[in-house]
Protein backbone atom coordinates (compact mmCIF):
# COMPACT_ATOMS: atom_id res chain seq x y z
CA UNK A 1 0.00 0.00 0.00
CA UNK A 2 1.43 3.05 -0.92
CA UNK A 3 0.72 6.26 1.72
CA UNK A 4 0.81 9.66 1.14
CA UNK A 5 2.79 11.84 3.93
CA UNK A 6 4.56 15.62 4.87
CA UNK A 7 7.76 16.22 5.43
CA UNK A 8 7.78 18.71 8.17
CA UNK A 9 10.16 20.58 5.91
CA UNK A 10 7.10 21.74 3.82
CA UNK A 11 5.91 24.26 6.22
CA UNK A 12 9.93 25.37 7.49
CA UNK A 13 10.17 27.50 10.09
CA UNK A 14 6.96 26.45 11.27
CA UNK A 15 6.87 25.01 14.86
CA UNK A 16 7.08 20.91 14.96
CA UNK A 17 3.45 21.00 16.12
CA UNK A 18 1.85 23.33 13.50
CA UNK A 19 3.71 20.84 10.81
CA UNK A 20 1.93 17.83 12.48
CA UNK A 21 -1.64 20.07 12.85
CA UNK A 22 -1.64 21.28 8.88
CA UNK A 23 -0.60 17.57 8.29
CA UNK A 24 -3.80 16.58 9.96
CA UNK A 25 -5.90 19.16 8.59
CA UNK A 26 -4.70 18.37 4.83
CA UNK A 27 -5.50 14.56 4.75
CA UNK A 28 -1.95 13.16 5.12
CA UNK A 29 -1.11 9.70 5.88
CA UNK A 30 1.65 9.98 8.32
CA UNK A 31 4.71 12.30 8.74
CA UNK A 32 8.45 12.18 7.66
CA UNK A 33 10.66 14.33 10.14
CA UNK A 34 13.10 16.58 8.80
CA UNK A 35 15.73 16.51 11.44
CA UNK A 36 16.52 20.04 12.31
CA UNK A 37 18.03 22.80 14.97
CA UNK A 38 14.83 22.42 16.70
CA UNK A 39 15.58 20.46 19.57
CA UNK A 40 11.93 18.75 19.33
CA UNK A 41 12.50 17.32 16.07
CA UNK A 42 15.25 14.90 17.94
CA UNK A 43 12.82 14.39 21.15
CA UNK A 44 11.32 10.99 20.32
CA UNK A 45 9.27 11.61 23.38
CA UNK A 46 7.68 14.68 21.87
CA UNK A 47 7.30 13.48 18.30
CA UNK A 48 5.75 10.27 19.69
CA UNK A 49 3.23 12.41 21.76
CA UNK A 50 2.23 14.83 18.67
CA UNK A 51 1.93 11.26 16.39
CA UNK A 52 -0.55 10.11 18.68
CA UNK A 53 -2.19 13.71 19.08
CA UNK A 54 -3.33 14.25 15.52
CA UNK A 55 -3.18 10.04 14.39
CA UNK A 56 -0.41 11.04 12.19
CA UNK A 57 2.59 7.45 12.27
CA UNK A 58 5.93 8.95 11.42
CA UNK A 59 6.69 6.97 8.47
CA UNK A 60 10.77 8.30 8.45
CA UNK A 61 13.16 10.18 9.30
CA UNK A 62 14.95 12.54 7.45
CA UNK A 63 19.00 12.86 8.49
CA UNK A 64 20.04 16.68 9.41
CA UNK A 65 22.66 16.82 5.89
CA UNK A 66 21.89 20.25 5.15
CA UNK A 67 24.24 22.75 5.39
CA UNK A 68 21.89 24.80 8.58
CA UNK A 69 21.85 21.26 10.25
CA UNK A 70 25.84 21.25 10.28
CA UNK A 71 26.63 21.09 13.86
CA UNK A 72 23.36 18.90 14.67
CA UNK A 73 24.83 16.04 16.28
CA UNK A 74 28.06 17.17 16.37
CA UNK A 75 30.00 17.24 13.23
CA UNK A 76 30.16 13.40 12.11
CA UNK A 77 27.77 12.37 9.34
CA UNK A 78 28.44 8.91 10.37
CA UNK A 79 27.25 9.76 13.96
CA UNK A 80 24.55 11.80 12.40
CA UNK A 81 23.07 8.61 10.34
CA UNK A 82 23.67 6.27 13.36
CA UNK A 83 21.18 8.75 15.55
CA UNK A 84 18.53 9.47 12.98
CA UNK A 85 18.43 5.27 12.30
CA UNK A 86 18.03 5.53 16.54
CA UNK A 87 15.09 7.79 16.52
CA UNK A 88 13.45 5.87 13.77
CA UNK A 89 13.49 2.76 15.45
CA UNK A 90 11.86 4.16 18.27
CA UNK A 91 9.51 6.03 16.70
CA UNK A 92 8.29 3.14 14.36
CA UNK A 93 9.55 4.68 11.25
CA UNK A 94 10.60 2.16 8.80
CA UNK A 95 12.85 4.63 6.34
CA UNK A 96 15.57 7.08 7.08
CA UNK A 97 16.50 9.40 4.21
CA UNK A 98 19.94 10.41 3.64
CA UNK A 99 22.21 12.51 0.97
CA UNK A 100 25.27 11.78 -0.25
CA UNK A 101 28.05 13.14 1.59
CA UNK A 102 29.39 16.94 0.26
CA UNK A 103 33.31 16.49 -1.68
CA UNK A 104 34.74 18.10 1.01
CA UNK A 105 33.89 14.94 3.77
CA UNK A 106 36.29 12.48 1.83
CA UNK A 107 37.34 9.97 4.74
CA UNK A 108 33.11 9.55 5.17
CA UNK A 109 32.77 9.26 1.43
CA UNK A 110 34.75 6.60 0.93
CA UNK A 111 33.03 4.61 3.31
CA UNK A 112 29.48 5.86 2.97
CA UNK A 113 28.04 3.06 1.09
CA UNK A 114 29.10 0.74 3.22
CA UNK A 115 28.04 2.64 6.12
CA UNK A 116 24.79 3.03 5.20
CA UNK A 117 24.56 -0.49 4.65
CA UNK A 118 25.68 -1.58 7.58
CA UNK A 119 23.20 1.17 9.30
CA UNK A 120 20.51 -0.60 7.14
CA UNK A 121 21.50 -3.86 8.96
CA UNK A 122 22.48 -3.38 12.52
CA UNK A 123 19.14 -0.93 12.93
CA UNK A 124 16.88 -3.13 10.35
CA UNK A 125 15.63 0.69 8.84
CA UNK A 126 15.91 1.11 4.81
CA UNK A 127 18.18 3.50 4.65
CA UNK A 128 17.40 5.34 1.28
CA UNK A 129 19.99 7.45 -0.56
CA UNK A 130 18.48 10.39 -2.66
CA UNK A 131 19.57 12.18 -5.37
CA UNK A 132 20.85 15.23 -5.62
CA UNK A 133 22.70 16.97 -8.20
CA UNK A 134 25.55 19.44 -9.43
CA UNK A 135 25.88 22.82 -7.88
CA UNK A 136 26.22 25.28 -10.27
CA UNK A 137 28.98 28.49 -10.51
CA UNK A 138 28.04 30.78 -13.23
CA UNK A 139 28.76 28.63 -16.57
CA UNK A 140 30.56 25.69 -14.57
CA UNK A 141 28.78 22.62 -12.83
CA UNK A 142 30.47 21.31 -10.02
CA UNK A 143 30.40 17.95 -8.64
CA UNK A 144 29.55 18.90 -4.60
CA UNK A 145 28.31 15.42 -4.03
CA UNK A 146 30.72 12.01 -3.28
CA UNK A 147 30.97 9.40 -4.91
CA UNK A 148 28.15 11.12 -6.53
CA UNK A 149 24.72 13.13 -6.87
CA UNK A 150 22.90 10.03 -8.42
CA UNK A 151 22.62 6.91 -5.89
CA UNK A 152 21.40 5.01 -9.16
CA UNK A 153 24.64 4.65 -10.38
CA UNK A 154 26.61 4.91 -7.16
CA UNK A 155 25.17 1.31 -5.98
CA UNK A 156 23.10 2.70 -3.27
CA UNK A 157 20.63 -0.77 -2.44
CA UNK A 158 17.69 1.89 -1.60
CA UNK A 159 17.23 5.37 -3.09
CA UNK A 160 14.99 8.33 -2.43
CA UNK A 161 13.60 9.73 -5.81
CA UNK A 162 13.06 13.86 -5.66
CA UNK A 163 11.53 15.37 -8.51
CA UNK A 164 13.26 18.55 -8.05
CA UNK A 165 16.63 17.94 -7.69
CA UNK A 166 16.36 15.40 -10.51
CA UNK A 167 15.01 18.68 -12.68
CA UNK A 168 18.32 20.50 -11.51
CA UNK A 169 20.63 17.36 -12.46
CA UNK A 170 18.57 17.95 -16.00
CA UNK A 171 17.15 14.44 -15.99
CA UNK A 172 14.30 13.16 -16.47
CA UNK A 173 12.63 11.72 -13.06
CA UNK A 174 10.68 8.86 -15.22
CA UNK A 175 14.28 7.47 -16.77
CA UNK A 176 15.68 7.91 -13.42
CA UNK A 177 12.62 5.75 -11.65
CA UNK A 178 12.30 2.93 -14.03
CA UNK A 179 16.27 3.16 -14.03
CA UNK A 180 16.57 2.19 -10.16
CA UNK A 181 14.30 -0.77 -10.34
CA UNK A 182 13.20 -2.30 -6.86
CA UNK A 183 15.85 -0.18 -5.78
CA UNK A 184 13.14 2.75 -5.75
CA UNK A 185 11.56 2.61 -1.95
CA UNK A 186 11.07 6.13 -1.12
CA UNK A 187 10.07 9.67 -3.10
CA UNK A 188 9.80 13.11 -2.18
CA UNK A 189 6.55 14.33 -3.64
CA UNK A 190 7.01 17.43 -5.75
CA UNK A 191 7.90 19.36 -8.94
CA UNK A 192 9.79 21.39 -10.92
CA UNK A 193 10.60 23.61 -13.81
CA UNK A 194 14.11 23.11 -13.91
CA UNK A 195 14.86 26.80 -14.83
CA UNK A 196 17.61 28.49 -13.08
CA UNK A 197 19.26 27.30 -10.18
CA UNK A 198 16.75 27.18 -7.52
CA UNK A 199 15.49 23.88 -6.03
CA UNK A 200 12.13 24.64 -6.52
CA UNK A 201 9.71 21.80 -4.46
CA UNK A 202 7.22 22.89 -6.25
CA UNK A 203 3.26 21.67 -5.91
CA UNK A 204 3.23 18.68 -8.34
CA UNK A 205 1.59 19.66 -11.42
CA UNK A 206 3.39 22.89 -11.33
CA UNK A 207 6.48 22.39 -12.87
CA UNK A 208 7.48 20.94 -16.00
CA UNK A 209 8.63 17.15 -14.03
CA UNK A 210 7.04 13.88 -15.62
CA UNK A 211 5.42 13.76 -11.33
CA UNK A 212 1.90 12.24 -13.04
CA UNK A 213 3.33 9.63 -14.89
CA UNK A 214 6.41 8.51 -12.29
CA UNK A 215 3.06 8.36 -9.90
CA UNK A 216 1.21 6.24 -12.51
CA UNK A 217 4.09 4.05 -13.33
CA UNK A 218 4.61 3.00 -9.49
CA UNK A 219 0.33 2.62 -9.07
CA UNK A 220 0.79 0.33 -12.20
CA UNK A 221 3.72 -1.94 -10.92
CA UNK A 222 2.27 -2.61 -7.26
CA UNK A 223 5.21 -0.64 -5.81
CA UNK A 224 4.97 -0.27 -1.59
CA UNK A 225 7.01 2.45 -0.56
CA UNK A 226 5.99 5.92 0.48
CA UNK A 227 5.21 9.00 -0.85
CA UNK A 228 6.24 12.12 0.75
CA UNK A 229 5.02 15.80 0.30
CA UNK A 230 8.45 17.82 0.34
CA UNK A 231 6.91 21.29 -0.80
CA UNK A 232 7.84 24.38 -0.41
CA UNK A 233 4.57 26.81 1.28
CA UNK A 234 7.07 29.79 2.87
CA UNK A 235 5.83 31.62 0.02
CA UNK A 236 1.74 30.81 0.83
CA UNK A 237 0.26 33.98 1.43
CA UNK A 238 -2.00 32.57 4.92
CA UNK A 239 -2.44 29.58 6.23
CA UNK A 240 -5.63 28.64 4.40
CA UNK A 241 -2.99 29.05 1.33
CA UNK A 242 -0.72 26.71 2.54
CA UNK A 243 -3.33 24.51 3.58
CA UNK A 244 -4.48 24.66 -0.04
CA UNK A 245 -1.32 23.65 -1.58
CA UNK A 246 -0.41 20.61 0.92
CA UNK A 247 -4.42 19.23 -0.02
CA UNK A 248 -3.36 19.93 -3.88
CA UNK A 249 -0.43 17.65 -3.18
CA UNK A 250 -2.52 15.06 -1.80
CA UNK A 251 -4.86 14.88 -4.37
CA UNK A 252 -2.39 14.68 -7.05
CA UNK A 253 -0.91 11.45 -5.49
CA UNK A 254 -3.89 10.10 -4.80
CA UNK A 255 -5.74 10.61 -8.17
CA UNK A 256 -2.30 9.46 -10.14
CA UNK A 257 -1.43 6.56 -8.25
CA UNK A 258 -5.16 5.47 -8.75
CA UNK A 259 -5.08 5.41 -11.81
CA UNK A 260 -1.75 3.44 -12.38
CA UNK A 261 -3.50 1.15 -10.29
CA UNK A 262 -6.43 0.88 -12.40
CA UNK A 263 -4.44 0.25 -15.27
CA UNK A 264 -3.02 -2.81 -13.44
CA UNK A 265 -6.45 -4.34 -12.18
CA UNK A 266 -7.21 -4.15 -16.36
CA UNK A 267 -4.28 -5.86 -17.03
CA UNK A 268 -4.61 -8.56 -14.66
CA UNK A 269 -8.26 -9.58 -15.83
């Protein structure tokens, strides 16, 4: 069964609690936690108390690898995987999402793979590797990402698929989706127009990303992973606005995953 949930990153810098409340009042499934510099989003007592207050599982956890999460967990991105695998055991959570390390961690780089593997293993969590892409200077792309901004080819056994950082990488998020296989367990819901350099999250629908037909391709094949709404609503106007866009995003998944189902069911008779 595939659910539909938020990352608390969608409503960012919004308290913990209004994430889990506009959650609610959009029609998620569950939560993923963007680990953060907010103190609660690494309490699993508090995160456990807000699932049960608005019914909302946390269905994974996403490891603090951005650049404002730095000195979350001390500087180690080894120790910082090891900890978010920790809270998602005891939350429930059966995923933790992770990036590739940045070029300039090469000792961890080296060994990342493995280490995520063996995370995967001693914690019995699917760790999921997502893609990312180059980081653009002017006319020059650089490579910020070791061994790479695509997990596909890097060997990762479980990848995240994001629709808008596969629009920066130029590729096209269908290709990249029937490209990882099984590997696929986990993808950020959102969209793109792959203009510029900004990393858009966009409501799906609203960029230029093949979301619809990735959606109807994984409805078709029986896949079981999760969705997850990773939208950006800073710019939503009020809250009913925001609200608006996170119950676009559900719809979208719903309708399009329904109807690659649909086309299965016809295919089966």
């Amino acid at each position: 069964m595939i659910q539909i949930g938020m990352s608390t990153s969608c409503v960012y810098p919004l308290s913990l609690e209004s994430a889990f409340r506009l959650a609610a009042q959009a029609g998620f499934d569950g939560i993923e936690v963007m680990i953060t510099e907010d103190p609660a989003t690494r309490s699993a007592t508090e995160l456990a108390a807000l699932s049960r207050r608005y019914d909302l599982p946390i269905l994974s956890v996403h490891a603090p690898v951005l650049p404002f999460t730095q000195f979350v967990w001390g500087t180690d991105p080894a120790l910082k995987l090891e900890r978010s695998a920790e809270l998602a055991i005891e939350l429930g959570a059966t995923t933790v999402v992770v990036h590739p390390p940045y070029r300039w961690q090469p000792r961890y780089a080296r060994r990342f793979m493995s280490h995520v593997d063996e995370v995967s293993g001693d914690y019995r969590v699917e760790v999921a590797v997502e893609n990312m892409f180059p980081i653009s200077l002017g006319p020059v792309s650089v490579g910020a990402f070791s061994p790479g901004w695509d997990p596909i080819s890097s060997g990762a056994r479980a990848i995240t698929l994001d629709f808008s950082h596969a629009a920066l990488a130029g590729r096209d998020s269908l290709e990249l989706a029937m490209a990882a296989g099984g590997r696929l367990r986990h993808v950020h819901l959102c969209d793109s127009t792959g203009t510029g350099h900004a990393d858009e999250h966009l409501v799906p629908g609203r960029g230029t990303q093949p979301v619809a037909e990735v959606l109807q391709y994984l409805g078709q094949r029986g896949w079981n992973g999760s969705l997850i709404a990773e939208v950006a609503t800073r710019g939503a106007g009020s809250e009913s606005e925001r609200i608006a866009m996170l119950k676009e995003t559900v719809a979208f998944g719903r309708t399009h995953v329904s109807i690659g189902r649909s086309r299965r069911q016809s295919t089966a008779v």
